[in-house]
Protein backbone atom coordinates (compact mmCIF):
# COMPACT_ATOMS: atom_id res chain seq x y z
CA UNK A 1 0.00 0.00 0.00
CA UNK A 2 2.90 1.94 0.57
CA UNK A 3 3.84 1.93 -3.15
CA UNK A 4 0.92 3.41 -3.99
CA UNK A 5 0.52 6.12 -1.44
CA UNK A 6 4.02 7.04 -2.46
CA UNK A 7 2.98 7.29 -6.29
CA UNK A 8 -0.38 9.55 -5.47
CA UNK A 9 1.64 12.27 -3.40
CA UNK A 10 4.34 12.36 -6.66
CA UNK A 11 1.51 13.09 -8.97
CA UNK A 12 2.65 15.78 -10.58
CA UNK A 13 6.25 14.35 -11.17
CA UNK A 14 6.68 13.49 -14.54
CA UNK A 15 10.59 13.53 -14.85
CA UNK A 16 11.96 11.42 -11.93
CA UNK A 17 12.90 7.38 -12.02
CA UNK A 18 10.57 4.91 -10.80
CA UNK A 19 11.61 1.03 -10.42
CA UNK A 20 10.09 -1.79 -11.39
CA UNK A 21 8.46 -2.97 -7.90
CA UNK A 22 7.11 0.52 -7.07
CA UNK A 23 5.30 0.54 -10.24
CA UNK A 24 4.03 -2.88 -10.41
CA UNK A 25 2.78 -2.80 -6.90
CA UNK A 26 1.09 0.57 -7.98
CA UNK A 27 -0.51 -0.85 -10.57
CA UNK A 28 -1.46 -3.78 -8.94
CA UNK A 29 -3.16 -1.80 -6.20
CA UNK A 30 -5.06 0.81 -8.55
CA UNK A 31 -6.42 -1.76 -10.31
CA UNK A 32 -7.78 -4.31 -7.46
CA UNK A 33 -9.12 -1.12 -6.10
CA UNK A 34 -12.12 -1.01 -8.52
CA UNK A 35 -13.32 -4.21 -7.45
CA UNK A 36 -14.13 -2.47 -4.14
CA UNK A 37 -15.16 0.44 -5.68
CA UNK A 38 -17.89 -1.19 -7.93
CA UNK A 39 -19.16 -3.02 -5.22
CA UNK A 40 -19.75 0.19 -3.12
CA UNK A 41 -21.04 1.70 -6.77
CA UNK A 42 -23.95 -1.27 -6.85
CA UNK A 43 -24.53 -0.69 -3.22
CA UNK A 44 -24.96 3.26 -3.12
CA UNK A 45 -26.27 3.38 -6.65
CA UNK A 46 -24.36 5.77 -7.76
CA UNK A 47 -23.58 5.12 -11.33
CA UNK A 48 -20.69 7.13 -12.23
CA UNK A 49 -18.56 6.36 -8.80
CA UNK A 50 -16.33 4.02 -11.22
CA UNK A 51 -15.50 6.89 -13.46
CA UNK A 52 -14.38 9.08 -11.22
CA UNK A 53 -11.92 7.27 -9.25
CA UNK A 54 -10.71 6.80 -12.68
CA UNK A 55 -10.18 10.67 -13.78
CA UNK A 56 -9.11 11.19 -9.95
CA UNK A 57 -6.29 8.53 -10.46
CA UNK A 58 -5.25 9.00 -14.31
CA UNK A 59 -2.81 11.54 -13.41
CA UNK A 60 -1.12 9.65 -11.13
CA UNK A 61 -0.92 6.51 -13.05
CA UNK A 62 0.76 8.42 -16.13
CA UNK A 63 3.02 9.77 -13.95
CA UNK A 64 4.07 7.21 -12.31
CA UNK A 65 4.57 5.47 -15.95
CA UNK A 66 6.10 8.26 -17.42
CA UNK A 67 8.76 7.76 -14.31
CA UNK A 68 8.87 4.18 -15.14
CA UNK A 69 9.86 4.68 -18.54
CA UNK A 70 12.88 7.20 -17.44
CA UNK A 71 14.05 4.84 -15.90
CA UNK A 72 14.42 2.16 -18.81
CA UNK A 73 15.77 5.04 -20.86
CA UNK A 74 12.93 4.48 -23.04
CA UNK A 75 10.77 7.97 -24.18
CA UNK A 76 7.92 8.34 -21.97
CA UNK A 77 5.43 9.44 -24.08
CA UNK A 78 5.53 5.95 -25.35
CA UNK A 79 3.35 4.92 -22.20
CA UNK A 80 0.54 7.00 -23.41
CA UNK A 81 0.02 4.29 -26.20
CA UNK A 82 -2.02 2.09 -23.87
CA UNK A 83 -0.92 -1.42 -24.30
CA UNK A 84 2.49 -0.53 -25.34
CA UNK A 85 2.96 1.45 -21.91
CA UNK A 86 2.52 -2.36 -20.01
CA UNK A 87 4.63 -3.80 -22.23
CA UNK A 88 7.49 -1.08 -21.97
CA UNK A 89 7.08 -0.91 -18.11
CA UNK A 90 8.49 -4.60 -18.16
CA UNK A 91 12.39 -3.37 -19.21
CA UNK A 92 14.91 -2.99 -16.61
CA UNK A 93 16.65 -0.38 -15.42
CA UNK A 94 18.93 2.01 -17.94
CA UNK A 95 21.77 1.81 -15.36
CA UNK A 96 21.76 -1.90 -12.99
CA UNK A 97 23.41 -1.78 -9.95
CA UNK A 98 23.96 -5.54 -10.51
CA UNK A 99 27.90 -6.64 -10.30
CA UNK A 100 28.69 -9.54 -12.85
């Protein structure tokens, strides 16, 4: 949960480095959260609760993949392409701290 707390209060960083965990786990979390979210939808009857944690967490979610894709050293306006954004998230890091 921590992962994505961290990724909502850097919403409006675009520029920085994000690893591979931190944005996995983000994405992971944002997108188990609808399941929640539609229940309490059904319950409440509200129709359009859905679509607004959705424009409430777009920004986030670009800019955490736009931070992902820094770090890969790949250009980051490739993630707004929607499946090629997942698929470019998997690369590693430009620069691994690996030793061989």
């Amino acid at each position: 949960m921590n992962y994505f707390i961290e990724a909502v209060k850097e919403w409006n960083n675009f520029s920085g480095k994000t690893d591979l965990k931190s944005f996995w786990m983000f994405f992971l979390i944002f997108s188990l959260l609808g399941f929640p979210i539609g229940f309490i939808r059904s319950l409440i009857n509200f129709e359009y609760l859905f679509n607004i944690y959705l424009i409430i967490m777009i920004i986030p979610y670009v800019a955490i993949g736009f931070r992902r894709l820094n770090d890969a050293g790949i250009n980051k306006f490739l993630f707004l392409i929607p499946i090629v954004g997942l698929i470019l998230a998997v690369f590693p890091s430009e620069k691994s701290d690996v030793l061989v």
